[in-house]
Protein backbone atom coordinates (compact mmCIF):
# COMPACT_ATOMS: atom_id res chain seq x y z
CA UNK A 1 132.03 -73.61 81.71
CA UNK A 2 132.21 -74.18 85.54
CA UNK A 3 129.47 -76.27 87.07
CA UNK A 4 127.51 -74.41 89.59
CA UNK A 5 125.48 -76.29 92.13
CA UNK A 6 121.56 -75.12 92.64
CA UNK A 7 120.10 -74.61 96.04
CA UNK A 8 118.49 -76.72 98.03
CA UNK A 9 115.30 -75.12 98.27
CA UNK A 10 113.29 -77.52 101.42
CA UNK A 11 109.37 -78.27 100.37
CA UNK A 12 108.37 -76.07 103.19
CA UNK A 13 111.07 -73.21 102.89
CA UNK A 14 107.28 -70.78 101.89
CA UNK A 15 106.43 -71.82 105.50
CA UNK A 16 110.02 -71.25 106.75
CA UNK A 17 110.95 -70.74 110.31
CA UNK A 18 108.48 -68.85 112.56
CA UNK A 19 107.45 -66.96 109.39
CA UNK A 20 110.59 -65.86 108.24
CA UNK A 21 112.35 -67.63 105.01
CA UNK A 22 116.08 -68.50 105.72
CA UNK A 23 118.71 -69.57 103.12
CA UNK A 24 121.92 -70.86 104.93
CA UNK A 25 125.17 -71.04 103.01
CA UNK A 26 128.23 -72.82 103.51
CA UNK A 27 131.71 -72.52 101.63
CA UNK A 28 131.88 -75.76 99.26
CA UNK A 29 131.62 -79.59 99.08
CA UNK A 30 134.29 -82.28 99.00
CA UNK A 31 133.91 -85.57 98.16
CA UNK A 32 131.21 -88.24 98.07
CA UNK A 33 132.25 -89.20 94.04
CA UNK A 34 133.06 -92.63 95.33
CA UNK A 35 129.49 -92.80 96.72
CA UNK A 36 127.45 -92.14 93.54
CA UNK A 37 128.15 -88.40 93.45
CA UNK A 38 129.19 -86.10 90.48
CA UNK A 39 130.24 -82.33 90.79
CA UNK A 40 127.55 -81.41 88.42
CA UNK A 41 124.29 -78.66 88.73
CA UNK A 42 122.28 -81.25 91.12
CA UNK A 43 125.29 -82.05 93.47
CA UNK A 44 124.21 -79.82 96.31
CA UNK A 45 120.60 -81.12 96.19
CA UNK A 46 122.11 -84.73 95.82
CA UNK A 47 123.96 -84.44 99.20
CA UNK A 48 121.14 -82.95 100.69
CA UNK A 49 118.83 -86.27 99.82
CA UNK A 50 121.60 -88.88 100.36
CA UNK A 51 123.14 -87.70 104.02
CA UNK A 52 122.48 -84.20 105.46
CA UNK A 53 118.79 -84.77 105.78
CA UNK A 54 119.45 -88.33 107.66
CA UNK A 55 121.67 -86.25 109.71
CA UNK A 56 125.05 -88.02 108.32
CA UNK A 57 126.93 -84.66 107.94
CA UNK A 58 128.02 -82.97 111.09
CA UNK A 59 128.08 -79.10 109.45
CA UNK A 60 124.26 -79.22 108.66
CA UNK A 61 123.41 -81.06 112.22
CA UNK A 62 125.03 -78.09 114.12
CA UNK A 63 123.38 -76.30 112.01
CA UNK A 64 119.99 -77.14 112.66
CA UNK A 65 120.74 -77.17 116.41
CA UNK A 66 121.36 -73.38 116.26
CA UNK A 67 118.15 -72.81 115.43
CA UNK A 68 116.56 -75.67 117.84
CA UNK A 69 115.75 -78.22 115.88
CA UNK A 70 116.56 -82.32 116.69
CA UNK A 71 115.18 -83.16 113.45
CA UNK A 72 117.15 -82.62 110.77
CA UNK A 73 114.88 -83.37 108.22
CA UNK A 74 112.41 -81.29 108.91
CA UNK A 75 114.92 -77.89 109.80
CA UNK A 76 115.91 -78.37 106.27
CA UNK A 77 112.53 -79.40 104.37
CA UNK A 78 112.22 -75.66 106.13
CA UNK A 79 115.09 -73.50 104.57
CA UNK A 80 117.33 -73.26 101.35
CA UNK A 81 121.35 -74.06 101.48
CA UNK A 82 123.60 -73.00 98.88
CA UNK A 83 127.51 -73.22 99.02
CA UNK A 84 129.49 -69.97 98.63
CA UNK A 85 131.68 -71.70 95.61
CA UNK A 86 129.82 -72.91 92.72
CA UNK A 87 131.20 -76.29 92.58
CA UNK A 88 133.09 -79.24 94.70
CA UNK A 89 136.76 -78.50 95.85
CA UNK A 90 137.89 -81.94 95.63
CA UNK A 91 137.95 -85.48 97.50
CA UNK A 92 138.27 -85.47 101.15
CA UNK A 93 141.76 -84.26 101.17
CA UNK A 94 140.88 -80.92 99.59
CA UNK A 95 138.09 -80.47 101.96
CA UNK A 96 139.86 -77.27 103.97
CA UNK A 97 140.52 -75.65 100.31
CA UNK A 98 140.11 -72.39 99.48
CA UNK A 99 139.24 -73.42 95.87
CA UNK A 100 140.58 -72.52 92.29
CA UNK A 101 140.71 -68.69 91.31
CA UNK A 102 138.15 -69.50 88.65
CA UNK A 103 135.40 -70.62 91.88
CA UNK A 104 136.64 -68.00 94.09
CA UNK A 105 136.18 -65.25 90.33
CA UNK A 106 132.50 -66.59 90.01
CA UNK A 107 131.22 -66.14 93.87
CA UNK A 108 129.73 -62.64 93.35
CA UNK A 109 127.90 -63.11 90.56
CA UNK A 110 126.50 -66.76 92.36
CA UNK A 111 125.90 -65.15 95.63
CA UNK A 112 124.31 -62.52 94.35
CA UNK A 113 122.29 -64.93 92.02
CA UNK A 114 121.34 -67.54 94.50
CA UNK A 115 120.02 -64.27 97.45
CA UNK A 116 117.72 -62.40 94.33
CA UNK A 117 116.29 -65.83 93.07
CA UNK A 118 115.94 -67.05 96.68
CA UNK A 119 114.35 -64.35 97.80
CA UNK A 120 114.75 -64.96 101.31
CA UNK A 121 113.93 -62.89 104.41
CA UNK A 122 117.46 -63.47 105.87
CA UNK A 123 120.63 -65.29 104.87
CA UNK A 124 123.16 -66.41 107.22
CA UNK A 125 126.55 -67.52 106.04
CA UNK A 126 128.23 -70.58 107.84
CA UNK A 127 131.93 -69.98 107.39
CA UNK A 128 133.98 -66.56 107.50
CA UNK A 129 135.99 -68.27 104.65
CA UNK A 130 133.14 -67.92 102.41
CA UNK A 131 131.82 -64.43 104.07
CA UNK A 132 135.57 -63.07 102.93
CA UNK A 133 134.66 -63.62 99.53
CA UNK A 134 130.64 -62.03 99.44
CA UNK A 135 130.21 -58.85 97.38
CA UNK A 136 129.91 -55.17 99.24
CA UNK A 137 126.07 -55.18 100.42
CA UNK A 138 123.59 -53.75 97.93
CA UNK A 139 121.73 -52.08 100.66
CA UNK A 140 124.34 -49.65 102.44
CA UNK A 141 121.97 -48.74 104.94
CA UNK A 142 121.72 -52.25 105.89
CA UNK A 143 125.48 -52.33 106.49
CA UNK A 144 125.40 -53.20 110.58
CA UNK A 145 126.71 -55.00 113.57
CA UNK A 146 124.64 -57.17 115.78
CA UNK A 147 125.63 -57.23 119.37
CA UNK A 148 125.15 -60.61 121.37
CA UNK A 149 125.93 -60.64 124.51
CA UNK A 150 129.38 -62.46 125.30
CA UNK A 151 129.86 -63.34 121.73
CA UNK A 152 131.94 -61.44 118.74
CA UNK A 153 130.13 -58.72 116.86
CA UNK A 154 128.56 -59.84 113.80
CA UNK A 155 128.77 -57.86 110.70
CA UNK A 156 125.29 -58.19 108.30
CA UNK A 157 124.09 -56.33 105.01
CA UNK A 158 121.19 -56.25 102.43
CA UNK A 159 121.31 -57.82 99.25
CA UNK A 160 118.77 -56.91 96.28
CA UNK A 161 115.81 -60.20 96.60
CA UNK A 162 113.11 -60.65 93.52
CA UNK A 163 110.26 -59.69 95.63
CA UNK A 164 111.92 -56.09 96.41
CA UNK A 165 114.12 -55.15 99.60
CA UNK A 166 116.93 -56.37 100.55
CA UNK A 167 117.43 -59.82 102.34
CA UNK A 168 119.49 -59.08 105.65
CA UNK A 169 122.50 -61.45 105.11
CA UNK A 170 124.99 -62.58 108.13
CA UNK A 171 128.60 -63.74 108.65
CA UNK A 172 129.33 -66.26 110.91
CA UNK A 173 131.77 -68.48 111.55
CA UNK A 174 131.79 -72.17 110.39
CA UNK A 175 130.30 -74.65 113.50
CA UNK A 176 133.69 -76.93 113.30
CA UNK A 177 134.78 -76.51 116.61
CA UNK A 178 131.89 -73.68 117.29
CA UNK A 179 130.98 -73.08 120.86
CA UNK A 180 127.39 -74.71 120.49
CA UNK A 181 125.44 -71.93 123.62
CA UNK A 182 127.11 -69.12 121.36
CA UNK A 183 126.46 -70.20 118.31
CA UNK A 184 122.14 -70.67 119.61
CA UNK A 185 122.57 -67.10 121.09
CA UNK A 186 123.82 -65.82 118.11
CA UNK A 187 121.20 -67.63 115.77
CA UNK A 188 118.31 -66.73 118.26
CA UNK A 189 119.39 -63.04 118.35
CA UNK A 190 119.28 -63.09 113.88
CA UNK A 191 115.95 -64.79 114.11
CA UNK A 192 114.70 -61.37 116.26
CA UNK A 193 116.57 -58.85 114.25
């Protein structure tokens, strides 16, 4: 059986972020086993408490920046995070991997998962690499483009969420190398969609 990591769901993520609940996905984790870690069910939550909330990670600081936030502790203790792939792709040199076919064969079932249980008002995905690999939207109707000014298009769709409706999901690219004003355009024009 392949281990799939759970979401980090933040203490506040019911107060969320100007009263809308985000969940934020990424494409997959790589290494931290020599630092106490294990690819098991927790390990997303585990890397959550041990760096990204002390702002040790560089993906989930440029993250919270996009949506204003210096503090990275509390931007987080205000959303969920999920990877696209279930589980780890490796040590540090397999961090750019597109992992195995048997993580890439369980993302729609996961991402579809992870959205329902959420049940978040939006999602925004973090990395094209993972958006490739999302199921077709439940909610064709929801099947759009946002326009922002001098940026790219970007493509968005409803997934089913436990509450009813659909939870507006959108594909961005991953902030390695992101054009930071862009990127806080981009995020600011989701947050008033």
């Amino acid at each position: 059986m392949i281990v799939s990591h759970r979401p980090w769901i933040g203490p506040r993520f019911y107060d969320g972020l100007n009263g809308q609940r985000f969940l934020l996905f990424g494409f997959s984790h790589y290494g931290f086993y020599d630092e106490g870690g294990r690819d098991d069910d927790e390990f997303t939550n585990f890397v959550m408490e041990r760096w990204a909330l002390k702002g040790e990670i560089p993906f989930f600081n440029a993250v919270a920046s996009y949506f204003g936030f210096v503090d990275v502790s509390d931007f987080y203790s205000r959303v969920a995070f999920a990877n696209t792939l279930p589980n780890s792709v490796g040590d540090s040199d397999n961090k750019f991997s597109f992992g195995d076919e048997e993580s890439r064969s369980a993302v729609e079932g996961r991402v579809r998962k992870i959205i329902f249980d959420v049940d978040a008002d939006k999602a925004v995905v973090f990395t094209l690499k993972g958006w490739t690999l999302f199921p077709s939207y439940d909610d064709r109707d929801q099947d759009g483009i946002l326009e922002v000014a001098e940026t790219n298009s970007i493509h968005y769709g409803g997934y089913k969420r436990k509450s009813g409706g659909y939870t507006r999901t959108f594909g961005l690219r991953h902030p390695m190398m992101a054009p930071t004003q862009k990127m806080r355009a981009v995020v600011t024009a989701i947050m008033e969609a």
